[in-house]
Protein backbone atom coordinates (compact mmCIF):
# COMPACT_ATOMS: atom_id res chain seq x y z
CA UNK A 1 11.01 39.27 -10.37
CA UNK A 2 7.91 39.33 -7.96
CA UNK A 3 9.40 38.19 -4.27
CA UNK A 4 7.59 34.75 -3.42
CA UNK A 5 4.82 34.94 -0.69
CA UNK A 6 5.56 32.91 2.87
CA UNK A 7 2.92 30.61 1.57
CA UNK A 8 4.65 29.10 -1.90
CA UNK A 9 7.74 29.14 -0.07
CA UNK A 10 6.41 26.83 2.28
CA UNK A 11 4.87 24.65 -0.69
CA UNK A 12 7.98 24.97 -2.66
CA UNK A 13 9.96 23.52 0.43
CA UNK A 14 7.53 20.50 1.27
CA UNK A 15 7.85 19.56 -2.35
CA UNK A 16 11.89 19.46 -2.35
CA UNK A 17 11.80 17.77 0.49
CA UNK A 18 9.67 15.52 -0.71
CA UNK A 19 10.79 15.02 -3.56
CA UNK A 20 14.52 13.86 -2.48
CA UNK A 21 12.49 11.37 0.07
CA UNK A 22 10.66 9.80 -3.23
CA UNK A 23 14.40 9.19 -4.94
CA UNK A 24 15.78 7.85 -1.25
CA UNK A 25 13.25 6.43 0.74
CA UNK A 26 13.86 2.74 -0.03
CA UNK A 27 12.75 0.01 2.15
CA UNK A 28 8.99 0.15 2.61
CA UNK A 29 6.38 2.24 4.79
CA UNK A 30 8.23 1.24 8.15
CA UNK A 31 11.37 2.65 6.77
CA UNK A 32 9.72 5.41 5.23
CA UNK A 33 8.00 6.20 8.64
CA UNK A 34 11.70 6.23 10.16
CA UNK A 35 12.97 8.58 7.61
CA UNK A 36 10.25 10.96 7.89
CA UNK A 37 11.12 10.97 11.63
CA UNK A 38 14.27 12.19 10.93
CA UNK A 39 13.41 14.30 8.71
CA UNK A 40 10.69 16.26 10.31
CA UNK A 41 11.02 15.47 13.92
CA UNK A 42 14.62 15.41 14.40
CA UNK A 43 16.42 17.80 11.37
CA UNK A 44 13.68 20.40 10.49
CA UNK A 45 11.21 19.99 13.95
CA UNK A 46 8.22 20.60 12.16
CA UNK A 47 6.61 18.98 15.26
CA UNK A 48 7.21 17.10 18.03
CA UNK A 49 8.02 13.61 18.67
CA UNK A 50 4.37 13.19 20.35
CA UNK A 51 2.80 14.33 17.68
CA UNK A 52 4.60 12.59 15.16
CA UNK A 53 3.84 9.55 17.24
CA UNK A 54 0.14 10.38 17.34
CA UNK A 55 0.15 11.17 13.29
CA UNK A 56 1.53 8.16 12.90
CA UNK A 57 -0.77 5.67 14.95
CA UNK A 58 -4.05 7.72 13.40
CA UNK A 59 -2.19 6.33 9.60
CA UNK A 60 -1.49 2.98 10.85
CA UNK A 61 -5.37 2.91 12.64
CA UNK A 62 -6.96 3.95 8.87
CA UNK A 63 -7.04 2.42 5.75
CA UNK A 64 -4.83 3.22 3.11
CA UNK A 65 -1.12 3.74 2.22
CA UNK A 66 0.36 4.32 5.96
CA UNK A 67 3.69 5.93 4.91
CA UNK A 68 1.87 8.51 2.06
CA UNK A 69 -0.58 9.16 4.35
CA UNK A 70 1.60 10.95 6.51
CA UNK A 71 3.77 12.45 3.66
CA UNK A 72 0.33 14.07 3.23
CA UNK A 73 -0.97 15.15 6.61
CA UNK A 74 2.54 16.28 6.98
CA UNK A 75 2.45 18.33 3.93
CA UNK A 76 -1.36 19.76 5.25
CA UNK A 77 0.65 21.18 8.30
CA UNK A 78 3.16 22.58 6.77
CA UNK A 79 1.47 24.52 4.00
CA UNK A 80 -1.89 23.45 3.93
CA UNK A 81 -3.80 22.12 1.23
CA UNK A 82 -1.41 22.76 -1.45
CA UNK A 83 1.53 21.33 0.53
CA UNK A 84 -0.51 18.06 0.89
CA UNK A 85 -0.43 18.32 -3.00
CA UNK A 86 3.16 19.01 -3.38
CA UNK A 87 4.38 16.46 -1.11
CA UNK A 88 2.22 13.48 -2.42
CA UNK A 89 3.19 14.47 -5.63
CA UNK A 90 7.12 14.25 -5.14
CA UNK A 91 7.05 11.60 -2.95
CA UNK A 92 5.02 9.77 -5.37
CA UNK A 93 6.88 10.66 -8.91
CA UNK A 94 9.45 8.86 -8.86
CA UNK A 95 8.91 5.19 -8.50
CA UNK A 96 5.80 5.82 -10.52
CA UNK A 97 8.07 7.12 -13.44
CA UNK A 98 10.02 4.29 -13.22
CA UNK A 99 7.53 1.59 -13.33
CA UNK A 100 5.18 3.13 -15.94
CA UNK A 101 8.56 3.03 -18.03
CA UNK A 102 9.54 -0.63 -16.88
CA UNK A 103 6.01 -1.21 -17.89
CA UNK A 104 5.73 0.14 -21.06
CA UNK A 105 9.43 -1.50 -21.82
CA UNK A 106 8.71 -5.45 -20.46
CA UNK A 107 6.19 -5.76 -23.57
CA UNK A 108 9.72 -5.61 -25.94
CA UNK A 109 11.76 -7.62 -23.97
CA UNK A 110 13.17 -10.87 -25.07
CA UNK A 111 15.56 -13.36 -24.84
CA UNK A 112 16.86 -15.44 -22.49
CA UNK A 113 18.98 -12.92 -19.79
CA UNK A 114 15.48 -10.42 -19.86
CA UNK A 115 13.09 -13.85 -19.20
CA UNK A 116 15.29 -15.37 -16.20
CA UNK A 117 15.25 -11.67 -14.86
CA UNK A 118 11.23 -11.60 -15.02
CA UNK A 119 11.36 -14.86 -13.32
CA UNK A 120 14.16 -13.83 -10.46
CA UNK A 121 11.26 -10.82 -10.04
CA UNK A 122 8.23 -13.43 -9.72
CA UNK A 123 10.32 -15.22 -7.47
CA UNK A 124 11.50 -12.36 -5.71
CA UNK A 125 7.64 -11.35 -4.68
CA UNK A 126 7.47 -14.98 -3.02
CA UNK A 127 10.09 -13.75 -0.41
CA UNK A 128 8.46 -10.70 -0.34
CA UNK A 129 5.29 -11.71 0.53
CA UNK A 130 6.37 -14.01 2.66
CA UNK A 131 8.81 -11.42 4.62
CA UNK A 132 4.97 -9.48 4.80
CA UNK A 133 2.71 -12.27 6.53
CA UNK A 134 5.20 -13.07 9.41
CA UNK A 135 6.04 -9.26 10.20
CA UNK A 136 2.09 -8.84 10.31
CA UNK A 137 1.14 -11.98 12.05
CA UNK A 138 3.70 -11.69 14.97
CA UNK A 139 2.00 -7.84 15.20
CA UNK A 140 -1.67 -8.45 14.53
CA UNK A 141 -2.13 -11.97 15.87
CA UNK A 142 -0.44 -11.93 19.36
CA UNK A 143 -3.55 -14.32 20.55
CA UNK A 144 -5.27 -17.23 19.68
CA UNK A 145 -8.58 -15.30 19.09
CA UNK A 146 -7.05 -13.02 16.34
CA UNK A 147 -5.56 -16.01 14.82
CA UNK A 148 -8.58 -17.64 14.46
CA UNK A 149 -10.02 -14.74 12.78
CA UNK A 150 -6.99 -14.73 10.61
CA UNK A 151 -8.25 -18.72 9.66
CA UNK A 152 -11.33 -17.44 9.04
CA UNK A 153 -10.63 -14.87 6.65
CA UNK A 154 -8.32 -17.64 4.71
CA UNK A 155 -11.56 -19.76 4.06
CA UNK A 156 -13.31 -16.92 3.56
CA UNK A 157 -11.09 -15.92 0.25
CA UNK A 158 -11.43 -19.45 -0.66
CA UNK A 159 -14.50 -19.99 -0.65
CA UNK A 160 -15.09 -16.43 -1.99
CA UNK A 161 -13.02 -15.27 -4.86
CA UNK A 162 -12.44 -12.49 -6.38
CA UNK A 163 -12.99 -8.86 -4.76
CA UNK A 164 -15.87 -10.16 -2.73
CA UNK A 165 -13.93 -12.60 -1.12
CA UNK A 166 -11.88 -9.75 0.09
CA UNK A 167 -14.45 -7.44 1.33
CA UNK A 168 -16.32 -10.43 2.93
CA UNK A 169 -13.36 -11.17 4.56
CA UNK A 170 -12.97 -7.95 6.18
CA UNK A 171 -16.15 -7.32 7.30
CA UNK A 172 -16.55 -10.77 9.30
CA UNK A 173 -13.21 -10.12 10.59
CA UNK A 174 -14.09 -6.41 11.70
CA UNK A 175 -17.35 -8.01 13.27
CA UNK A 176 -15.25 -10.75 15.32
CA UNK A 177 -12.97 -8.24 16.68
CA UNK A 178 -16.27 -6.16 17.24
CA UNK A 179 -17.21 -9.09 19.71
CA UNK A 180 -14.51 -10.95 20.77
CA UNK A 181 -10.93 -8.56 20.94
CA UNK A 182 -12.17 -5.76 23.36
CA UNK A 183 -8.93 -6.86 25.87
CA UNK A 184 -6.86 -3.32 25.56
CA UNK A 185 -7.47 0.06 24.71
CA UNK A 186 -5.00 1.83 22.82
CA UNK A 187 -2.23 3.94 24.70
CA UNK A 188 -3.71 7.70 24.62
CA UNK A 189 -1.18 9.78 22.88
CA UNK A 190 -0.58 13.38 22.67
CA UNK A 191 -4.04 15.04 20.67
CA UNK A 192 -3.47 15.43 17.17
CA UNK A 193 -4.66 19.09 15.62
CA UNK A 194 -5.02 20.44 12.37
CA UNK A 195 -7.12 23.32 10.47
CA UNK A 196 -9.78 21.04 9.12
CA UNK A 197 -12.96 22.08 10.29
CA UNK A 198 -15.75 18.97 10.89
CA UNK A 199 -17.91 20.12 8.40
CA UNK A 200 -14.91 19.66 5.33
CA UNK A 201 -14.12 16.26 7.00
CA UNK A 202 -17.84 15.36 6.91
CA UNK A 203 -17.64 16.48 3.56
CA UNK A 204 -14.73 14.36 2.75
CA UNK A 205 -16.31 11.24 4.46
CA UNK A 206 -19.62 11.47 2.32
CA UNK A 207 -17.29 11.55 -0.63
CA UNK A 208 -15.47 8.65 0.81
CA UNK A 209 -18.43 6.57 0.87
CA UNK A 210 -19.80 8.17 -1.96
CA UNK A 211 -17.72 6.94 -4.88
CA UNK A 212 -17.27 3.89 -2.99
CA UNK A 213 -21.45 3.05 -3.64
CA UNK A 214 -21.37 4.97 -6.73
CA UNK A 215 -18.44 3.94 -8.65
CA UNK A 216 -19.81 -0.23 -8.85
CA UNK A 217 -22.82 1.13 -10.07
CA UNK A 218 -21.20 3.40 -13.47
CA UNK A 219 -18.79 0.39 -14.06
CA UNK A 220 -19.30 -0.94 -17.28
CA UNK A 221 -20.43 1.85 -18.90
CA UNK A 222 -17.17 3.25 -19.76
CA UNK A 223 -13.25 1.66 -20.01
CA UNK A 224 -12.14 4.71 -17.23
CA UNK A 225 -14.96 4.31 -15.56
CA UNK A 226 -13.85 0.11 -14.54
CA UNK A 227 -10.31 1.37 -13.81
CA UNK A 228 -11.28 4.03 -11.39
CA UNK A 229 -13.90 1.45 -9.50
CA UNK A 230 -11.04 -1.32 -9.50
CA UNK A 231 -8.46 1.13 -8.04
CA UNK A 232 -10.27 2.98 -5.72
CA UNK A 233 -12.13 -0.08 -4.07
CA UNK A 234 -8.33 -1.23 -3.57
CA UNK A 235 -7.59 1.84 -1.83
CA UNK A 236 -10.12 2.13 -0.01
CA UNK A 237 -9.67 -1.36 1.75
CA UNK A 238 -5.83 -1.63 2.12
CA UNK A 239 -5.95 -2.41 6.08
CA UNK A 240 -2.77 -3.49 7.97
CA UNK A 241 -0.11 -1.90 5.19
CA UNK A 242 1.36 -1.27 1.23
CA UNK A 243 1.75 -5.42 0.80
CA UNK A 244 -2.07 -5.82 1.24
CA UNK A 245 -2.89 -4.33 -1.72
CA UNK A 246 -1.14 -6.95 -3.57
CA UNK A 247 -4.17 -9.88 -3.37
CA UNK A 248 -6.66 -6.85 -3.60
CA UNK A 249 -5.18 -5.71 -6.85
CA UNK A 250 -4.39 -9.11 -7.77
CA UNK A 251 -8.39 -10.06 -7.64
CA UNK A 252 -9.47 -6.98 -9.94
CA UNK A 253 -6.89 -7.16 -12.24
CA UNK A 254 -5.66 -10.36 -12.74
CA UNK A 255 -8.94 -12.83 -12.43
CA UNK A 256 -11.00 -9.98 -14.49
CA UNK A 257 -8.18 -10.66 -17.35
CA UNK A 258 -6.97 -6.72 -17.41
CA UNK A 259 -3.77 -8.43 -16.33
CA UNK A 260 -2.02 -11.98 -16.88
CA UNK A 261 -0.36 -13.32 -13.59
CA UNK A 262 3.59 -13.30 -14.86
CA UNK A 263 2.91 -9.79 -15.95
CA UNK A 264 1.43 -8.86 -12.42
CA UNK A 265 4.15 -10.83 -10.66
CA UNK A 266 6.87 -9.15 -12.45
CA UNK A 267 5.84 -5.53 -11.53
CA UNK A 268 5.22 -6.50 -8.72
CA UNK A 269 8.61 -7.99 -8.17
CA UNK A 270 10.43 -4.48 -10.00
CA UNK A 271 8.13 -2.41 -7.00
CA UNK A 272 10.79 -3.49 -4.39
CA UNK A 273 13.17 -2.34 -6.48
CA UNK A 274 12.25 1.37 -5.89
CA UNK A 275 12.40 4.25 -3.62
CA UNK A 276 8.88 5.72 -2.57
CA UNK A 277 5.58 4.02 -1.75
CA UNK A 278 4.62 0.73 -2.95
CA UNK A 279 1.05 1.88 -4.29
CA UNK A 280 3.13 3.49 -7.39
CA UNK A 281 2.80 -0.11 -8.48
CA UNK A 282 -1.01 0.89 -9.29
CA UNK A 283 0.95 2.74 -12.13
CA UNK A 284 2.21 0.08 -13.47
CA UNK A 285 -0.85 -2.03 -13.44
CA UNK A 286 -2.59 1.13 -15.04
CA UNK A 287 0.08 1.33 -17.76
CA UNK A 288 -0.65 -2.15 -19.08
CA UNK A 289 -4.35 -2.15 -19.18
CA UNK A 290 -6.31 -3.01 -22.43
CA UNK A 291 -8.46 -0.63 -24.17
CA UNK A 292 -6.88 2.65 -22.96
CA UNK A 293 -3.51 4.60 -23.17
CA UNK A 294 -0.92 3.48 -21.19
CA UNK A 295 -0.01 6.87 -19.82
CA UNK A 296 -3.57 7.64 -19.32
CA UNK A 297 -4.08 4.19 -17.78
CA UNK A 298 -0.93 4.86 -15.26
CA UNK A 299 -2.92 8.53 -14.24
CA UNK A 300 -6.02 6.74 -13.48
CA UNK A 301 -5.00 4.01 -11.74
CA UNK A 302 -2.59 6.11 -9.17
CA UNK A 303 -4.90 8.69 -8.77
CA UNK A 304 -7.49 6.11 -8.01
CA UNK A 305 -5.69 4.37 -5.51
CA UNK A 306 -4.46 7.37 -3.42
CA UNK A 307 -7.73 9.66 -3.25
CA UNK A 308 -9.53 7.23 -0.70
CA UNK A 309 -6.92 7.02 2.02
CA UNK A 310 -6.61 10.67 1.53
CA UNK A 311 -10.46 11.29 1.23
CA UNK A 312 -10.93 9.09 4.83
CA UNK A 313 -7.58 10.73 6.82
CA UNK A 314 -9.11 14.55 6.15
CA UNK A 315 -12.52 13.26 6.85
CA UNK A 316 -11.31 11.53 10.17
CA UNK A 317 -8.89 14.41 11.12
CA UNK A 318 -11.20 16.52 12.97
CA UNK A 319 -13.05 13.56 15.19
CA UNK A 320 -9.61 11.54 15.73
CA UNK A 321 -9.08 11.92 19.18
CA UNK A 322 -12.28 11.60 20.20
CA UNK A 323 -12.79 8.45 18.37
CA UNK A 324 -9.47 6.43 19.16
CA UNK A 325 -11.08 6.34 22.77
CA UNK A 326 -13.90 4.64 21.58
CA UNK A 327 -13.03 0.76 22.62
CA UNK A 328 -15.59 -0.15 19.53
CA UNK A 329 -13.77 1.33 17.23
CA UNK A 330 -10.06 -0.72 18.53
CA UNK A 331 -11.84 -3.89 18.78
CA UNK A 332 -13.38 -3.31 15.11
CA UNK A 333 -9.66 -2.34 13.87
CA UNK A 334 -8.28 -5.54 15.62
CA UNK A 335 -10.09 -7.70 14.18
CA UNK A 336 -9.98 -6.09 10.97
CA UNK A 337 -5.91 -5.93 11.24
CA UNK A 338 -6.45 -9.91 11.83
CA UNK A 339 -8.35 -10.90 9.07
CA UNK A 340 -5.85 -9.16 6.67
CA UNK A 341 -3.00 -11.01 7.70
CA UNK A 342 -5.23 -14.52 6.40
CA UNK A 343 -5.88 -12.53 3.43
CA UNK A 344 -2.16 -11.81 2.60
CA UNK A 345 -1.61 -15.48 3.38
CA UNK A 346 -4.05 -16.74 1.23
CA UNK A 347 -2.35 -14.30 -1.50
CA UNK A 348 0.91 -15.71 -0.88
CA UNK A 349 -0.32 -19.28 -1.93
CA UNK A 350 -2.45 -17.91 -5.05
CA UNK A 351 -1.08 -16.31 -6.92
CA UNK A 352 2.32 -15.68 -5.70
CA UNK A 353 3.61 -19.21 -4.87
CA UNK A 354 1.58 -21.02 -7.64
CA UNK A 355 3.02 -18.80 -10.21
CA UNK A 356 6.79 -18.57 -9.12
CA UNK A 357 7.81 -22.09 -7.75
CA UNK A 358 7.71 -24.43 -10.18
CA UNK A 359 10.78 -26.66 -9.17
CA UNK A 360 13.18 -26.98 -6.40
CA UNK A 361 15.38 -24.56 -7.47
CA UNK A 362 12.89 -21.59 -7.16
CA UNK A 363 12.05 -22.87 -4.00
CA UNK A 364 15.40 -22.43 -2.55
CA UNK A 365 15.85 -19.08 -3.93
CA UNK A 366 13.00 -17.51 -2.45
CA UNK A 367 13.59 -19.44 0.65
CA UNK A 368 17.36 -17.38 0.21
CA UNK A 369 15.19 -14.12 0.00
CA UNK A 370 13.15 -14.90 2.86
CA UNK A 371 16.27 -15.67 5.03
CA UNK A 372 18.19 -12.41 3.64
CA UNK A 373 14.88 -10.56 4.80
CA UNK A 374 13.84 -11.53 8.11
CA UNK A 375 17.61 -12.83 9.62
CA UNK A 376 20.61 -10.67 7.62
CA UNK A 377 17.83 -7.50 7.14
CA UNK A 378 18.90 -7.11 4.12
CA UNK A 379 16.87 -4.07 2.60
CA UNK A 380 14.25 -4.72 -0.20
CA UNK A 381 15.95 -3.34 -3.31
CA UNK A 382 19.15 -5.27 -2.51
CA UNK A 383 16.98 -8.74 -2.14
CA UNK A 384 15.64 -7.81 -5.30
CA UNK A 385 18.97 -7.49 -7.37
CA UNK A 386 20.18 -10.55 -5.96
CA UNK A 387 17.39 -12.85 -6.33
CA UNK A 388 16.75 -11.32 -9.90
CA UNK A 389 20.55 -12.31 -10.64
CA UNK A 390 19.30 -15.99 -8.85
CA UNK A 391 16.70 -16.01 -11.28
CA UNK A 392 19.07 -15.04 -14.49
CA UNK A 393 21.04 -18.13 -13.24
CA UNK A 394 18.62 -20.80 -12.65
CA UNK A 395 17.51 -20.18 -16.25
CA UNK A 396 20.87 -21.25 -17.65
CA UNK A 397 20.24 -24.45 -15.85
């Protein structure tokens, strides 16, 4: 048998590791930050703690799925372009699997025990939601100016449904940081380098941008056509972490009809329920769309919601630390940051609250979730069992 070059070694190694990080990294991008750490910092020293630092703060600073991005930059170092492959892919598989097959299997289930589960799961995405908006408010809204823009961006998806809403939203609030949040420049960190040259990263921005403009104009002309627009314009503007793409999602899928809100709710509520990042719930979305296969659907839809983040972090790669001294650029992000927060609390009204709490004993369950959250620190997957066993109760009631 032919000896394996240093290179697929190197790929074969980011994708085990990898891999066993998709089946045990429960808990959500900040955990999943703190097991990389550990991982690659501490146990293998891939790099240093600076530069994990720095790689870090560029993920957080971008759009996109914080945690994966990393996975993926990581993966880029390692063993270049095909480790970035390998160790999206296994950190990825895993929860997808599992909710493309939860998916797929909630159309046949029945009865009493599997309908007071689905409702413990709608209930349990209350809490979670909820757990979401005061992490990110006490982080992106220190100040009374961010707030405001937070306010703003709440009338804003009022006012403006739908995925416009959302985009609206952002802009204004990137344009009010633009002006008013140029306090503090960000801490300079150790410089960040990696074999991209600038002309693939301007070549990865232009796509960026590219399907972006282009993928609006070809929907409607073809089923695959609306699910790659929906996903990727989700992708593309997930600012401030994984729970934001819940009322992003929520307005393509679920007020176009792909979706109806218990179904969306439920998946949503079996997401915190597994190990790996919570975009993989894209799959699940993709599995139950009409009009294409539900396998097919699932490819699309993940695919779609990954490739920005990953299209913007090469792009941005070779200009990152001469951009993050830009103080345009923080005050844009702050505001930004801000404006998601009143997003994600608008979200956590409609649909999430509307749909879940319909009496006082749903109320006190999620306000159990909340509490086993923010003051026990319970992890996510253990909320989730118990408040899905609430929910199997309160429907015996």
């Amino acid at each position: 048998m032919a000896k394996q070059s240093g290179a697929q070694v190197r790929i074969s190694e980011v994708f085990s590791v990898f891999l066993w990080l998709g089946l045990t990294s429960f808990g959500g991008p900040v955990a999943h930050l703190s097991y990389f750490r550990t991982e690659f910092v501490e146990r293998r020293r891939w790099l240093s703690e600076a530069a994990y630092a720095d790689l870090v703060a560029l993920c957080q600073f971008l759009p996109g799925p914080a945690s994966s991005q990393v996975g993926f930059a990581l993966g880029l170092m390692r063993a270049g372009p095909w480790g970035a492959a390998a160790a999206w892919l296994a950190f990825t598989l895993p929860s997808a699997i599992v909710l493309v097959l939860f998916a797929l299997g909630a159309a046949v289930l029945d009865g009493p025990i599997a309908s007071g589960l689905i409702h413990g799961l709608k209930i349990v995405a209350v809490a979670i939601v909820a757990h979401a908006v005061w992490g990110m408010a006490r982080n992106l809204c220190p100040d009374k100016t961010r707030t405001g823009i937070a306010l703003l961006a709440v009338f804003t998806v009022v006012f403006l449904s739908g995925p416009l809403g959302q985009v609206s939203a952002i802009v204004a609030g990137g344009l009010a940081g633009l002006i008013l949040c140029r306090e503090a420049s960000m801490p300079t960190q150790e410089q960040l380098h990696f074999s991209i040259s600038r002309q693939a990263g301007v070549v990865a921005l232009i796509l960026f941008a590219g399907f972006l403009i282009v993928l609006p104009l070809l929907a409607g002309s073809a089923v695959w056509l609306d699910i790659l627009d929906a996903f990727y314009r989700s992708g593309a503007l997930v600012f401030g972490g994984g729970h934001v793409v819940l009322p992003l999602l929520e307005a393509e899928v679920v007020q176009s009809g792909w979706v109806t809100p218990d179904a969306f709710l439920t998946g949503y509520g079996a997401a915190q329920a597994v190990p790996g990042p919570l975009f993989t719930f894209a799959a699940y979305l993709g599995a139950l769309l009409p009009g294409v296969n539900g396998l097919a659907g699932a490819l699309l839809a993940l695919l779609a919601i990954f490739v920005p983040g990953f299209l913007l972090l090469v792009g941005v790669l070779p200009f990152w630390n001469r951009f993050r001294q830009w103080g345009s650029a923080q005050a844009l992000m702050r505001g930004a940051n801000a404006a998601v927060v009143g997003i994600l609390g608008a979200a956590l009204y409609q649909p999430v609250w509307t749909s879940a709490i319909i009496g006082p004993y749903e109320f006190a369950l999620a306000l159990t979730g909340f509490l086993l959250l923010t003051v026990w620190k319970l992890p996510a997957w253990a909320v989730v069992i118990v408040i899905a066993l609430g929910g199997l109760l309160i429907s015996t009631l």
